[in-house]
PDB file of N, CA and C in Angstrom:
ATOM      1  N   UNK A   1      -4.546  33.303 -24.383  1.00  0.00           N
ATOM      2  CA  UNK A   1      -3.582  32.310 -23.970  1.00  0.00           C
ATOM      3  C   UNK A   1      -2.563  32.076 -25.077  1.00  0.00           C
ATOM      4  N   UNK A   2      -1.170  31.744 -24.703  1.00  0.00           N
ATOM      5  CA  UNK A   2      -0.339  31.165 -25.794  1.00  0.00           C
ATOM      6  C   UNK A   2      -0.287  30.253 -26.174  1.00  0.00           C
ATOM      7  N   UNK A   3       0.566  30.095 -26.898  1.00  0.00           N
ATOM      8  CA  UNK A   3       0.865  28.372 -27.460  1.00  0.00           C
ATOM      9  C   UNK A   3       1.659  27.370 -25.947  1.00  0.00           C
ATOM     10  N   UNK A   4       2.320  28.613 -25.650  1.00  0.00           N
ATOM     11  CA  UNK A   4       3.145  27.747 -24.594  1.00  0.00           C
ATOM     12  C   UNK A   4       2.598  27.324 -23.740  1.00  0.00           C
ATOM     13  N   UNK A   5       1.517  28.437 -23.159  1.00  0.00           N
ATOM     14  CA  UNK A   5       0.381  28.023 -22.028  1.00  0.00           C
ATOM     15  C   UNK A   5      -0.503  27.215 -21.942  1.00  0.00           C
ATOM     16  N   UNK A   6      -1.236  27.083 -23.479  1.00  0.00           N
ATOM     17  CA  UNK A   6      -1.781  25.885 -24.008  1.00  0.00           C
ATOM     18  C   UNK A   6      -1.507  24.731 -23.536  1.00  0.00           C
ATOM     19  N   UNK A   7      -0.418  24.239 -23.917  1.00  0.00           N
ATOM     20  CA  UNK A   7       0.317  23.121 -24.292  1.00  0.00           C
ATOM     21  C   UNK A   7       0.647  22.984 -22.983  1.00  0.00           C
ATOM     22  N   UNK A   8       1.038  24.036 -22.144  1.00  0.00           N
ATOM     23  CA  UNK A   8       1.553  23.988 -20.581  1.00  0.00           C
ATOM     24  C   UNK A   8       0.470  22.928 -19.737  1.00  0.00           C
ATOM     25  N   UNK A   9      -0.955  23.659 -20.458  1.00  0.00           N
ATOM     26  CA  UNK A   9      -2.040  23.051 -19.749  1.00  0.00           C
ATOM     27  C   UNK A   9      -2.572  22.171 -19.838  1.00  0.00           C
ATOM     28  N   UNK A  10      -2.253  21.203 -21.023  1.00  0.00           N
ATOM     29  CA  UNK A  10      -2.472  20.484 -21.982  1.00  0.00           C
ATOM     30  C   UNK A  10      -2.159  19.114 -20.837  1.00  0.00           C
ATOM     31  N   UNK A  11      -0.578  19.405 -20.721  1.00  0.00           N
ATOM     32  CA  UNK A  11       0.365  18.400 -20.246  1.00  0.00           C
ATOM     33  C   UNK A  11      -0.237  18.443 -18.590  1.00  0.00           C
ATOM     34  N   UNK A  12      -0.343  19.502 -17.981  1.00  0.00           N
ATOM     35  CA  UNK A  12      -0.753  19.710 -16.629  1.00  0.00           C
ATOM     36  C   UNK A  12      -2.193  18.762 -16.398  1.00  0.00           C
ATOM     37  N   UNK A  13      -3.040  18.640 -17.446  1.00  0.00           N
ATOM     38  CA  UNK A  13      -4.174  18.049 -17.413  1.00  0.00           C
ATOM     39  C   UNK A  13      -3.997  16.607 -17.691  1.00  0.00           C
ATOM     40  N   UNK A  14      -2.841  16.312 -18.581  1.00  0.00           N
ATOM     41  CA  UNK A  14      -2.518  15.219 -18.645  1.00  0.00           C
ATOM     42  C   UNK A  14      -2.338  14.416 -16.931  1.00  0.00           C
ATOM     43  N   UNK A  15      -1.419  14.867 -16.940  1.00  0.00           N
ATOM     44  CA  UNK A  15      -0.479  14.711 -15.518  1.00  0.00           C
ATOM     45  C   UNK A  15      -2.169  14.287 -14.410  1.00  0.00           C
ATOM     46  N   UNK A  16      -2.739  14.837 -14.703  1.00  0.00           N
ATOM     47  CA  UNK A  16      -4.244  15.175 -13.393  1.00  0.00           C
ATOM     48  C   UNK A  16      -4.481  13.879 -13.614  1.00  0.00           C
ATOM     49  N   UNK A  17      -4.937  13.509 -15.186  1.00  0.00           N
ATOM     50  CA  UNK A  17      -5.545  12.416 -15.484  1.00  0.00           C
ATOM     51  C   UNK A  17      -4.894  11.080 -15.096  1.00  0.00           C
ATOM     52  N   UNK A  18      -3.774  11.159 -15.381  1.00  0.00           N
ATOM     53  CA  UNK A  18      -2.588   9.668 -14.985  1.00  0.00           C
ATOM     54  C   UNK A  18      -2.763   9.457 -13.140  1.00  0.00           C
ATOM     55  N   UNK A  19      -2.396  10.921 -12.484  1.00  0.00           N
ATOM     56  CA  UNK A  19      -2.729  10.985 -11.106  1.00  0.00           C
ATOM     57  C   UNK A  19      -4.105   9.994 -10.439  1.00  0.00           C
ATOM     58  N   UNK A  20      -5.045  10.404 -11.056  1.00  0.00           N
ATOM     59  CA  UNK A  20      -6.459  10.085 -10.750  1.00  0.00           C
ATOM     60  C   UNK A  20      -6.188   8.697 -11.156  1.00  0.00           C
ATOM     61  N   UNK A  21      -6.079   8.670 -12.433  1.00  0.00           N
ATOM     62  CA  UNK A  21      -5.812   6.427 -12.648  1.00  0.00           C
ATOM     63  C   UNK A  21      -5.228   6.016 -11.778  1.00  0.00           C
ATOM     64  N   UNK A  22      -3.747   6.406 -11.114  1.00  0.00           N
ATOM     65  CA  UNK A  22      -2.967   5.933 -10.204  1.00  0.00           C
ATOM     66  C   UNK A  22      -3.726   5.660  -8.902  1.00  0.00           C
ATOM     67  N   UNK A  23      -4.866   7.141  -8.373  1.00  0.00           N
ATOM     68  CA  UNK A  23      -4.832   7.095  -7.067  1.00  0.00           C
ATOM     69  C   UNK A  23      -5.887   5.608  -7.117  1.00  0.00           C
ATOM     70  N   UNK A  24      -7.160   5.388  -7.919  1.00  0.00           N
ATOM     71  CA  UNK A  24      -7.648   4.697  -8.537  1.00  0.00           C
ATOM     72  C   UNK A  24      -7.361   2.727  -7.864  1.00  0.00           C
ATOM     73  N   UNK A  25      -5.861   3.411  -8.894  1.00  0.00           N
ATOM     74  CA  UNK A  25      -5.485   1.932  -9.046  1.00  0.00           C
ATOM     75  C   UNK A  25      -5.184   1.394  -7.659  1.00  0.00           C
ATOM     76  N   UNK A  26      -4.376   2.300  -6.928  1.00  0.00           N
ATOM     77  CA  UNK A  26      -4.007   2.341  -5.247  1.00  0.00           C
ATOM     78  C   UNK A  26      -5.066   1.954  -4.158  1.00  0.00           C
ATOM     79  N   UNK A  27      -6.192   2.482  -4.180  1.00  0.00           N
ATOM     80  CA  UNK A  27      -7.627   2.187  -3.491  1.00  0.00           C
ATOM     81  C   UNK A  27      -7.654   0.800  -4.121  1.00  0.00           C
ATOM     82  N   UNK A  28      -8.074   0.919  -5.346  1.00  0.00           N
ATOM     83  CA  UNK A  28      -8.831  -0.743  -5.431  1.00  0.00           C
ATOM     84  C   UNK A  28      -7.721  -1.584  -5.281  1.00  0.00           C
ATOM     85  N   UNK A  29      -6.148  -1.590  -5.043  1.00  0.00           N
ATOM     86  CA  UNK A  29      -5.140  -2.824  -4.696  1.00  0.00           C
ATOM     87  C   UNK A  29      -5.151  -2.879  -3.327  1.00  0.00           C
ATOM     88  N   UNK A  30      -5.641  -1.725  -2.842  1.00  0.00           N
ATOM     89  CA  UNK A  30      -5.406  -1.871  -0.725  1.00  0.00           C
ATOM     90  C   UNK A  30      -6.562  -2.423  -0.248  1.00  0.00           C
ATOM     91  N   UNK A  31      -7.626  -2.538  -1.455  1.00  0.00           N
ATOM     92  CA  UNK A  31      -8.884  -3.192  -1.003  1.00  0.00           C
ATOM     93  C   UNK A  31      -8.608  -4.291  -1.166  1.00  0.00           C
ATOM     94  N   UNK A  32      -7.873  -4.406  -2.257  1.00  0.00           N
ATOM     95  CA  UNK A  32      -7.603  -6.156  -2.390  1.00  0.00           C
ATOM     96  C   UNK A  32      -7.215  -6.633  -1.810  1.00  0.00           C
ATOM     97  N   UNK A  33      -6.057  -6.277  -1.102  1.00  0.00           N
ATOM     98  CA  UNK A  33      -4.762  -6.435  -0.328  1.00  0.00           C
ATOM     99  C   UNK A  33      -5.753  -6.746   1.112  1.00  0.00           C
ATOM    100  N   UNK A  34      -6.493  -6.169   1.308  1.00  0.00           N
ATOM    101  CA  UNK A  34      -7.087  -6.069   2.548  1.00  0.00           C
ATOM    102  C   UNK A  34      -8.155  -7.251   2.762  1.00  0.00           C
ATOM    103  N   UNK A  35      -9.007  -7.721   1.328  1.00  0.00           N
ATOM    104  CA  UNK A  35      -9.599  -8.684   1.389  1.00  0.00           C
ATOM    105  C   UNK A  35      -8.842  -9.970   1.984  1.00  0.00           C
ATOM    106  N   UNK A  36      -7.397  -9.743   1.783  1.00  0.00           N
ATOM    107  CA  UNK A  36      -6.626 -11.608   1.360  1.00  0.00           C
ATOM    108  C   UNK A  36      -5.866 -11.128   3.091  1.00  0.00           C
ATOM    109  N   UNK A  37      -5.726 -10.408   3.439  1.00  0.00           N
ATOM    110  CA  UNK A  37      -4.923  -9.994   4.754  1.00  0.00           C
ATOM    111  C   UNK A  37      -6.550 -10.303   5.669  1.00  0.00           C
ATOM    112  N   UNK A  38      -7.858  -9.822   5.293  1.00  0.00           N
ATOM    113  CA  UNK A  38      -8.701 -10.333   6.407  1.00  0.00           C
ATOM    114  C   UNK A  38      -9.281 -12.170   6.486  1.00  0.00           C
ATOM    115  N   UNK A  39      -8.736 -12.408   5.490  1.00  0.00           N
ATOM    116  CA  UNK A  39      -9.191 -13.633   5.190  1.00  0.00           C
ATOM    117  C   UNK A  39      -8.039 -14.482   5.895  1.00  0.00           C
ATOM    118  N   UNK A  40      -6.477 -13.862   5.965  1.00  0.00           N
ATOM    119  CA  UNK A  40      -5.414 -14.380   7.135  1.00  0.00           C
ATOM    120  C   UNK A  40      -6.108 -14.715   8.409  1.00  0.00           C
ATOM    121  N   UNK A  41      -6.390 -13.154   8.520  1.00  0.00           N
ATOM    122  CA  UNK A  41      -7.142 -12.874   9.785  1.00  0.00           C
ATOM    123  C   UNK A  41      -7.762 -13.939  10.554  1.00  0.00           C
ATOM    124  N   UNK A  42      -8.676 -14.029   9.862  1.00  0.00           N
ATOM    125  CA  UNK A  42     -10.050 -14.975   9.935  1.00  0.00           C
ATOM    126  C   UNK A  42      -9.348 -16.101  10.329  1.00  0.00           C
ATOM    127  N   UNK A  43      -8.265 -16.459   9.374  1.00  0.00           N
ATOM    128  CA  UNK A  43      -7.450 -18.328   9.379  1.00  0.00           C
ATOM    129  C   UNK A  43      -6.883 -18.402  10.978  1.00  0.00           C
ATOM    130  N   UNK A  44      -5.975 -17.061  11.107  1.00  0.00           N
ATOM    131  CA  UNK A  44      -5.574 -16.974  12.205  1.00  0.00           C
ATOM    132  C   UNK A  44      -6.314 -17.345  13.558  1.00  0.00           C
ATOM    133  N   UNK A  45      -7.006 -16.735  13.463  1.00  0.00           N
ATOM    134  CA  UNK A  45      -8.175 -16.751  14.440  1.00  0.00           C
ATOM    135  C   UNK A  45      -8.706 -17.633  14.869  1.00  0.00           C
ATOM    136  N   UNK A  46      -9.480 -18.245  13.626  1.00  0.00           N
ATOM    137  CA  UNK A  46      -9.728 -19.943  13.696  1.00  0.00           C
ATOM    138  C   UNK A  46      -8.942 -20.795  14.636  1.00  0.00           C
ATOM    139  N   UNK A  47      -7.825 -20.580  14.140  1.00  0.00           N
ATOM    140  CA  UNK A  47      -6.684 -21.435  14.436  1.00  0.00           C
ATOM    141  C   UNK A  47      -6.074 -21.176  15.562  1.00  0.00           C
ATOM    142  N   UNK A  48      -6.188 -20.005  16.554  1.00  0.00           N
ATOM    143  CA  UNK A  48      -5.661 -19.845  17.388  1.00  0.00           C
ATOM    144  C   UNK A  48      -4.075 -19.078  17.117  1.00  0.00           C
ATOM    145  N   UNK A  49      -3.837 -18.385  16.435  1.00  0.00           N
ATOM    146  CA  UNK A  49      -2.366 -18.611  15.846  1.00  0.00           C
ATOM    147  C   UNK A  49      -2.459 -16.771  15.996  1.00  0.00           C
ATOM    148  N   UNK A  50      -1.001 -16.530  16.326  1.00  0.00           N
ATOM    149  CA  UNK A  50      -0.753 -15.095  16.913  1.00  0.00           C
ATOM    150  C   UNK A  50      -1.124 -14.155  15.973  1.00  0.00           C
ATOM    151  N   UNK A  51      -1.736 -12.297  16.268  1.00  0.00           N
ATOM    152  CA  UNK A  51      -2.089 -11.899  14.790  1.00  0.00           C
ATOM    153  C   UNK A  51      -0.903 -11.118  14.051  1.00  0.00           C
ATOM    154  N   UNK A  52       0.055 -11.259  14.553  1.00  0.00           N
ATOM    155  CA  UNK A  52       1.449 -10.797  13.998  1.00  0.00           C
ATOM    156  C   UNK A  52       2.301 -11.864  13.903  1.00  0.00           C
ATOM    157  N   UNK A  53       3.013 -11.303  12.917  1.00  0.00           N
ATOM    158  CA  UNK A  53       4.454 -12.463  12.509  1.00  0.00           C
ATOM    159  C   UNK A  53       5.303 -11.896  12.140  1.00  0.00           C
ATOM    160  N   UNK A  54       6.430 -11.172  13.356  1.00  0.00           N
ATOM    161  CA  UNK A  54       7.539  -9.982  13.412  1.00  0.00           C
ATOM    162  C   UNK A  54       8.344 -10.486  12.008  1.00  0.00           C
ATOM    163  N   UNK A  55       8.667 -11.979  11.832  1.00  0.00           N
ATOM    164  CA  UNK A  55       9.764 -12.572  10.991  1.00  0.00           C
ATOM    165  C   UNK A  55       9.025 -11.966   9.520  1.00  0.00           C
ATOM    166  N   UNK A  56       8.185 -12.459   9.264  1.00  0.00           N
ATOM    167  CA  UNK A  56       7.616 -11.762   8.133  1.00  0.00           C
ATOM    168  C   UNK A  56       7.446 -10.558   7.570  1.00  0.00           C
ATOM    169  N   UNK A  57       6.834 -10.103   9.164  1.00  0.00           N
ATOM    170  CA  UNK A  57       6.919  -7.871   8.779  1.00  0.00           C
ATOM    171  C   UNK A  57       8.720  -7.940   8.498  1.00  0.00           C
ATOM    172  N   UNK A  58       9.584  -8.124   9.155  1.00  0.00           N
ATOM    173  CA  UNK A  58      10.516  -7.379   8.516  1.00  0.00           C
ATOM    174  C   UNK A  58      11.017  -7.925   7.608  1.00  0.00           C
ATOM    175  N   UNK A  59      10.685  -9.210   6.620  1.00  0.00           N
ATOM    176  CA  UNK A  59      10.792  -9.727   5.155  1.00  0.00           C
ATOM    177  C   UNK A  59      10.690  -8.719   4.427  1.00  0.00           C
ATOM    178  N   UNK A  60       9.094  -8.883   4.551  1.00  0.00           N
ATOM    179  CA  UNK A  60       8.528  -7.827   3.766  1.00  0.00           C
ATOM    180  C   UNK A  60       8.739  -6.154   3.704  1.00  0.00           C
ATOM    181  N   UNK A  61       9.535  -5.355   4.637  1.00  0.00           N
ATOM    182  CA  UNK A  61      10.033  -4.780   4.773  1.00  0.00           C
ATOM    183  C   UNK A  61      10.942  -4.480   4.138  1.00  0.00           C
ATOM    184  N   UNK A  62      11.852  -5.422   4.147  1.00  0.00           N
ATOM    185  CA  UNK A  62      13.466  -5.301   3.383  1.00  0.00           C
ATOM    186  C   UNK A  62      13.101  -5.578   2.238  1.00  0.00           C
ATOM    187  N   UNK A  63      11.774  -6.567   2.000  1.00  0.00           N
ATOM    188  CA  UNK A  63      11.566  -6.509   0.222  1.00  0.00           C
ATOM    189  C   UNK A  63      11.185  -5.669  -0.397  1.00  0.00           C
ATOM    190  N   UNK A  64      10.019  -4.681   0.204  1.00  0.00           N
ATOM    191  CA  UNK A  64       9.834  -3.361  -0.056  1.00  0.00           C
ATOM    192  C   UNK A  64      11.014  -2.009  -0.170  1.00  0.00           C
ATOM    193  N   UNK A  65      11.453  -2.155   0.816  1.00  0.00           N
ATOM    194  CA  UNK A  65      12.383  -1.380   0.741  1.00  0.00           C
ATOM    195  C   UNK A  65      13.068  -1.319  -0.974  1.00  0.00           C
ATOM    196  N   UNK A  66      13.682  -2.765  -1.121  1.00  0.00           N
ATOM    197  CA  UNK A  66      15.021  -3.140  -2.115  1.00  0.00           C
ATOM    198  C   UNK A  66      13.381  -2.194  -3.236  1.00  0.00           C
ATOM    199  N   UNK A  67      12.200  -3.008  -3.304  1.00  0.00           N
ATOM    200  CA  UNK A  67      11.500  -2.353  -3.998  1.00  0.00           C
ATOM    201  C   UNK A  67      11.731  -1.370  -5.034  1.00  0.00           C
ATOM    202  N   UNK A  68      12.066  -0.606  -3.918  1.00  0.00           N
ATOM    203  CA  UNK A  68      11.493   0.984  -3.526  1.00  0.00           C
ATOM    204  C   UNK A  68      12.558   1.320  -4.268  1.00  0.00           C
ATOM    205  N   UNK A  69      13.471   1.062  -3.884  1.00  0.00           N
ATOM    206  CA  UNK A  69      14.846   1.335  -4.701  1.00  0.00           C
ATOM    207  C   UNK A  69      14.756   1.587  -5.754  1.00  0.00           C
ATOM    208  N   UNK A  70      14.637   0.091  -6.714  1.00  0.00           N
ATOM    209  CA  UNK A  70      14.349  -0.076  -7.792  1.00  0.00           C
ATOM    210  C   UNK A  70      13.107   0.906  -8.579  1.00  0.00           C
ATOM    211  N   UNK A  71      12.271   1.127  -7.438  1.00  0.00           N
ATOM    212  CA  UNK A  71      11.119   2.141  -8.289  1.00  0.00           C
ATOM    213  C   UNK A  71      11.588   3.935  -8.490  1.00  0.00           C
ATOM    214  N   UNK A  72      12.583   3.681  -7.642  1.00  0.00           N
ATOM    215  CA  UNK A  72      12.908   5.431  -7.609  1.00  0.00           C
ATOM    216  C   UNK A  72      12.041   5.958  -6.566  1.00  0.00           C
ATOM    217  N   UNK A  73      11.754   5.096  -5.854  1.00  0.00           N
ATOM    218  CA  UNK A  73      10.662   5.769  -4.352  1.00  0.00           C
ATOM    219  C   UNK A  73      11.858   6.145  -3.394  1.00  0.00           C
ATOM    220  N   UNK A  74      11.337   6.552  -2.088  1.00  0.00           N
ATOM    221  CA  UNK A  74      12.337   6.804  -1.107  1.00  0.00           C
ATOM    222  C   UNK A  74      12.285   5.295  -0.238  1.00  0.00           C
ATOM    223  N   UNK A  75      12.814   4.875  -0.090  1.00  0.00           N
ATOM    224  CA  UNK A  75      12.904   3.305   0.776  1.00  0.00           C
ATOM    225  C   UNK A  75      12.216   3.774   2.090  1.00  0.00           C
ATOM    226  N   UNK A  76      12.210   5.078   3.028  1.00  0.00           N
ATOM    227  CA  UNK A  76      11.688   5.398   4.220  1.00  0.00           C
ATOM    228  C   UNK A  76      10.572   5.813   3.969  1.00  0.00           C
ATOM    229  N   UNK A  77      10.035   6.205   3.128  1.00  0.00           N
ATOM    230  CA  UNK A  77       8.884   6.670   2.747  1.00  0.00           C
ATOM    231  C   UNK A  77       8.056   5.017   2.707  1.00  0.00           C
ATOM    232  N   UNK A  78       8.603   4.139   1.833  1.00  0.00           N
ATOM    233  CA  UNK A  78       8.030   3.140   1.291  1.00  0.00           C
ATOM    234  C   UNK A  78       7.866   2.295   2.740  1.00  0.00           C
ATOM    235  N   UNK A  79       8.905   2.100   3.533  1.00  0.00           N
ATOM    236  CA  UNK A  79       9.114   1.734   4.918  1.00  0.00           C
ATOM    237  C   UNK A  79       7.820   2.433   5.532  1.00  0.00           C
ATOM    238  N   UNK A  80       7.641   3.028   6.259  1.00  0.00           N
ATOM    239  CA  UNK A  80       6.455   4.247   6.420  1.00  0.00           C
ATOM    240  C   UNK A  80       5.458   3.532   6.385  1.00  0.00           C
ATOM    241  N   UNK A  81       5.073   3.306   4.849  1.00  0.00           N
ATOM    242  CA  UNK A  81       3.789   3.146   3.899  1.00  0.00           C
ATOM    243  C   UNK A  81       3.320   1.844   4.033  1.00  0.00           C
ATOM    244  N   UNK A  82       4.201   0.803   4.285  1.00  0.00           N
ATOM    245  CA  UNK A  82       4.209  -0.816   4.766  1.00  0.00           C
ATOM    246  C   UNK A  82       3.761  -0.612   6.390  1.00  0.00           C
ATOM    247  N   UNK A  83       4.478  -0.310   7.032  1.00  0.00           N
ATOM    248  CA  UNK A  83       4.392  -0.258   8.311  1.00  0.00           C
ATOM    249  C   UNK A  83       2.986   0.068   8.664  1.00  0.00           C
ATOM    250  N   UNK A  84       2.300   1.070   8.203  1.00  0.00           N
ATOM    251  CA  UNK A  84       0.790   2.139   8.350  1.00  0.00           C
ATOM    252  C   UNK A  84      -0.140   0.774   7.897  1.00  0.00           C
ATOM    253  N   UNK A  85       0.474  -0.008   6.950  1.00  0.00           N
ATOM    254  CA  UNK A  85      -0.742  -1.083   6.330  1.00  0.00           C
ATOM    255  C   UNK A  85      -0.608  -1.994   7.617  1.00  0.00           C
ATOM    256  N   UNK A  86       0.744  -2.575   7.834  1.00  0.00           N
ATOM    257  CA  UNK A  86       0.690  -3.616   8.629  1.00  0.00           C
ATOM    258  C   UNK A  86      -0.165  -3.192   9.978  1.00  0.00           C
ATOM    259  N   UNK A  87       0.074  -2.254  10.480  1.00  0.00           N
ATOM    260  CA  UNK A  87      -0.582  -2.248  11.462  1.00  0.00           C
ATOM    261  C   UNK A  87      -1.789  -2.038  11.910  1.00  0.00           C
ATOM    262  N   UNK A  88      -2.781  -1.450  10.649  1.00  0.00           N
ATOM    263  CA  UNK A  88      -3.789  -1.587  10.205  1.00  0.00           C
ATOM    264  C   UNK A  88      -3.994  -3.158  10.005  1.00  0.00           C
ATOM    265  N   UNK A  89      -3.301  -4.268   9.316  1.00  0.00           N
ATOM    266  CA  UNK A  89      -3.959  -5.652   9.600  1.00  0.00           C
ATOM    267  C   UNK A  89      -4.150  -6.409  10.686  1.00  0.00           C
ATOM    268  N   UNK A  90      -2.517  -5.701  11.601  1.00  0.00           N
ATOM    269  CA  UNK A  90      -2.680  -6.475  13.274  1.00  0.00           C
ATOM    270  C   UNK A  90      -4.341  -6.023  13.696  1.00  0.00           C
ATOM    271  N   UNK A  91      -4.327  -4.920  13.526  1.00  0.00           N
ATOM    272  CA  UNK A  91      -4.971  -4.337  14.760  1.00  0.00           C
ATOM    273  C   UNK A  91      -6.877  -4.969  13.739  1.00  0.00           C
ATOM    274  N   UNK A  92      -6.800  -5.627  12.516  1.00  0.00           N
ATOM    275  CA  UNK A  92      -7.906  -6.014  12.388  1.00  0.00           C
ATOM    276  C   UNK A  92      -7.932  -7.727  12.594  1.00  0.00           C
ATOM    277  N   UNK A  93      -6.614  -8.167  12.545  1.00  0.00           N
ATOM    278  CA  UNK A  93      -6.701  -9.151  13.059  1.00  0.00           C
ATOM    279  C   UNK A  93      -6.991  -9.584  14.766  1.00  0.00           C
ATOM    280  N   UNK A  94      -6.390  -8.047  15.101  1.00  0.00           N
ATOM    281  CA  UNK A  94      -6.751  -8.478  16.690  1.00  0.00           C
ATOM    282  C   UNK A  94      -8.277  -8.293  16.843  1.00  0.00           C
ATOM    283  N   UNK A  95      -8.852  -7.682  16.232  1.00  0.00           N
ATOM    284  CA  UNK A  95     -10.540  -7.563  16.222  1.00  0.00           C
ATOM    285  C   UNK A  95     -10.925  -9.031  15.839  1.00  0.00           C
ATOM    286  N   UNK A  96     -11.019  -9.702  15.077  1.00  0.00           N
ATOM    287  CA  UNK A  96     -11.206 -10.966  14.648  1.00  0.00           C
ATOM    288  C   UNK A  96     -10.929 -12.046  15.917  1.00  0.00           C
ATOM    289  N   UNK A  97      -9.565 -12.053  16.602  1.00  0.00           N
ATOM    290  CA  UNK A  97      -9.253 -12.177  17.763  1.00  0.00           C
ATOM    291  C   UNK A  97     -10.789 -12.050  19.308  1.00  0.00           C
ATOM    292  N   UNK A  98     -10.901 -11.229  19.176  1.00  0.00           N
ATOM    293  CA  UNK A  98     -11.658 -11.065  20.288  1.00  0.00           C
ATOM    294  C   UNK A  98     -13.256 -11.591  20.510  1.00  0.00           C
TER     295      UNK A  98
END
């Protein structure tokens, strides 16, 4: 092997390692995220109170988005990625519901 390849692999392994912390960090915040969204749930439920709140999804939407911006993400991608969660909470709030 060379020096260049070395070092090529060096950084490539780096890169693996930061990846893996990230994906990491991503799982245990959607768990979190998911604890405090079922615990809505639950309030909702209690309460009789609808398991969506359109005014809010698209808050949070446009706040993500501006986000996204700011992170150097793609805003439709990030759009996407909100949307896939939210509807994953309706649809556990509508379980809670029933």
């Amino acid at each position: 092997m060379t020096d260049a390849t070395t070092r090529a692999a060096d950084v490539l392994k780096e890169h693996r390692e930061s990846i893996d912390r990230l994906d990491a960090i991503l799982v245990y915040t959607l768990g979190e995220r998911f604890k405090h969204t079922q615990a809505v749930g639950q309030l909702k439920a209690e309460h009789d109170l609808p398991p969506s709140d359109p005014a809010r999804e698209a808050k949070q939407i446009a706040r993500l988005e501006d986000m996204a911006v700011r992170a150097n993400l793609d805003p439709e991608f990030a759009k996407k990625f909100l949307n896939f969660i939210i509807d994953e909470v309706i649809r556990h709030h509508k379980k809670h519901q029933e």
